[in-house]
Each structure stands twice: as C-alpha cells, then as structure tokens.
Protein backbone atom coordinates (compact mmCIF):
# COMPACT_ATOMS: atom_id res chain seq x y z
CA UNK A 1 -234.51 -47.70 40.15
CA UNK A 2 -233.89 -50.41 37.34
CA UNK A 3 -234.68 -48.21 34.80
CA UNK A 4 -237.57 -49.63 33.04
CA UNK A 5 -239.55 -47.71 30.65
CA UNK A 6 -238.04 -44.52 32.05
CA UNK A 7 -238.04 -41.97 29.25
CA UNK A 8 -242.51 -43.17 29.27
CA UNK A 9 -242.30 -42.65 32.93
CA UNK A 10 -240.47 -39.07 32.95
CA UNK A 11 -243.51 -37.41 30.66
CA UNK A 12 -246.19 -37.48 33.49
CA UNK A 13 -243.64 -35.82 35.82
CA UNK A 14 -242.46 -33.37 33.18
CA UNK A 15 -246.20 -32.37 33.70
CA UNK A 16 -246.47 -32.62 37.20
CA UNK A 17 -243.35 -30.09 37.53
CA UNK A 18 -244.61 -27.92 34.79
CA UNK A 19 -248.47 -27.74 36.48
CA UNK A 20 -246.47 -27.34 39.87
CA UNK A 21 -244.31 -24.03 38.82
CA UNK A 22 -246.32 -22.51 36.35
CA UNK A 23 -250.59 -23.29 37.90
CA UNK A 24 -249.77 -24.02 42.48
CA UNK A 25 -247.01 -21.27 42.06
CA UNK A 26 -248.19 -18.69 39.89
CA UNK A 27 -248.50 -15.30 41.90
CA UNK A 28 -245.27 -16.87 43.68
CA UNK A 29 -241.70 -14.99 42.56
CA UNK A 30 -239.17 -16.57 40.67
CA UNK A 31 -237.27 -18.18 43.72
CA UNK A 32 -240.44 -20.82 44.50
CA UNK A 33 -240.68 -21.83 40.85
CA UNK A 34 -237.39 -22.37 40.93
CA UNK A 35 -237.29 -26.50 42.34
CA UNK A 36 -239.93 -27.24 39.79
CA UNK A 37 -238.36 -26.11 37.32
CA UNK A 38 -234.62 -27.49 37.91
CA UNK A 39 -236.98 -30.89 38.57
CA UNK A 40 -238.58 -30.36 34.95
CA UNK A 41 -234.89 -30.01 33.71
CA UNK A 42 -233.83 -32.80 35.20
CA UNK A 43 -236.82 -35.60 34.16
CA UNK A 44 -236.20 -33.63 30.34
CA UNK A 45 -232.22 -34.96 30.38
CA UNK A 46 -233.69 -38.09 31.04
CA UNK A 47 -235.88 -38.51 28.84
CA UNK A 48 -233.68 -37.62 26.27
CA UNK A 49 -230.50 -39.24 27.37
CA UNK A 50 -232.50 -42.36 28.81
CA UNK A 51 -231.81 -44.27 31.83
CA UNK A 52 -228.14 -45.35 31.33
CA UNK A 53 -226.14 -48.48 30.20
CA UNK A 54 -226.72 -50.68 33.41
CA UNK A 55 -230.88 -50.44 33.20
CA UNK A 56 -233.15 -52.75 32.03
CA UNK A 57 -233.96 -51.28 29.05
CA UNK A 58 -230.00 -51.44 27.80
CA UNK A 59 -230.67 -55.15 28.56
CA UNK A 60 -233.41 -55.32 26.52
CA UNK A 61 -232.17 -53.64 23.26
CA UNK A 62 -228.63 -55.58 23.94
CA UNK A 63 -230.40 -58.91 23.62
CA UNK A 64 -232.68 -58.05 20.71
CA UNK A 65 -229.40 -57.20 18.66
C-alpha cells in the first residue's frame, strides 16, 4: 500500500503465481490457469514499471537527488 520495496516484493509472488498455474493446476485446462497467470502478468508490470510517483520509494530517490 505505500509502495515500499515493491518491485523486491513482486518476485516471490511472480513465483507463487507461476508454482500456482503451472505445479497445483497442472492436469487442470487452460480456463483454471488462467487467474494465475493474468496475476503473474500483473506483479511482472510492476515490477517493471515500479510502484508509481506517489510511493515511498519515489520519495526516496526524489530526496537523494
């Protein structure tokens, strides 16, 4: 919620979603993988994109420049 450390905090649930669609749903079709996967999308944005301009880690690189 204040975005702290979130791109370190999305890589354990990248695995979680991964381990959840492709290991607890394996014999499952498609259509059950399917919410894992959009999750796993979803944590992957973030960690690329970050957490946004209002989060505590914008704060922290604004005040170190």
């Amino acid at each position: 919620m204040l975005g702290f450390k979130t791109r370190l905090a999305t890589i354990p649930l990248m695995i979680t979603m991964l381990t959840a669609a492709f290991v607890a749903h394996a014999a499952d079709p498609f259509g059950r993988k399917e919410l894992p996967l959009l999750y796993f999308i979803v944590f992957l944005f973030i960690l690329i994109f970050g957490a946004g301009k209002f989060s505590l880690d914008a704060l922290g690189k604004k005040s170190l420049l």
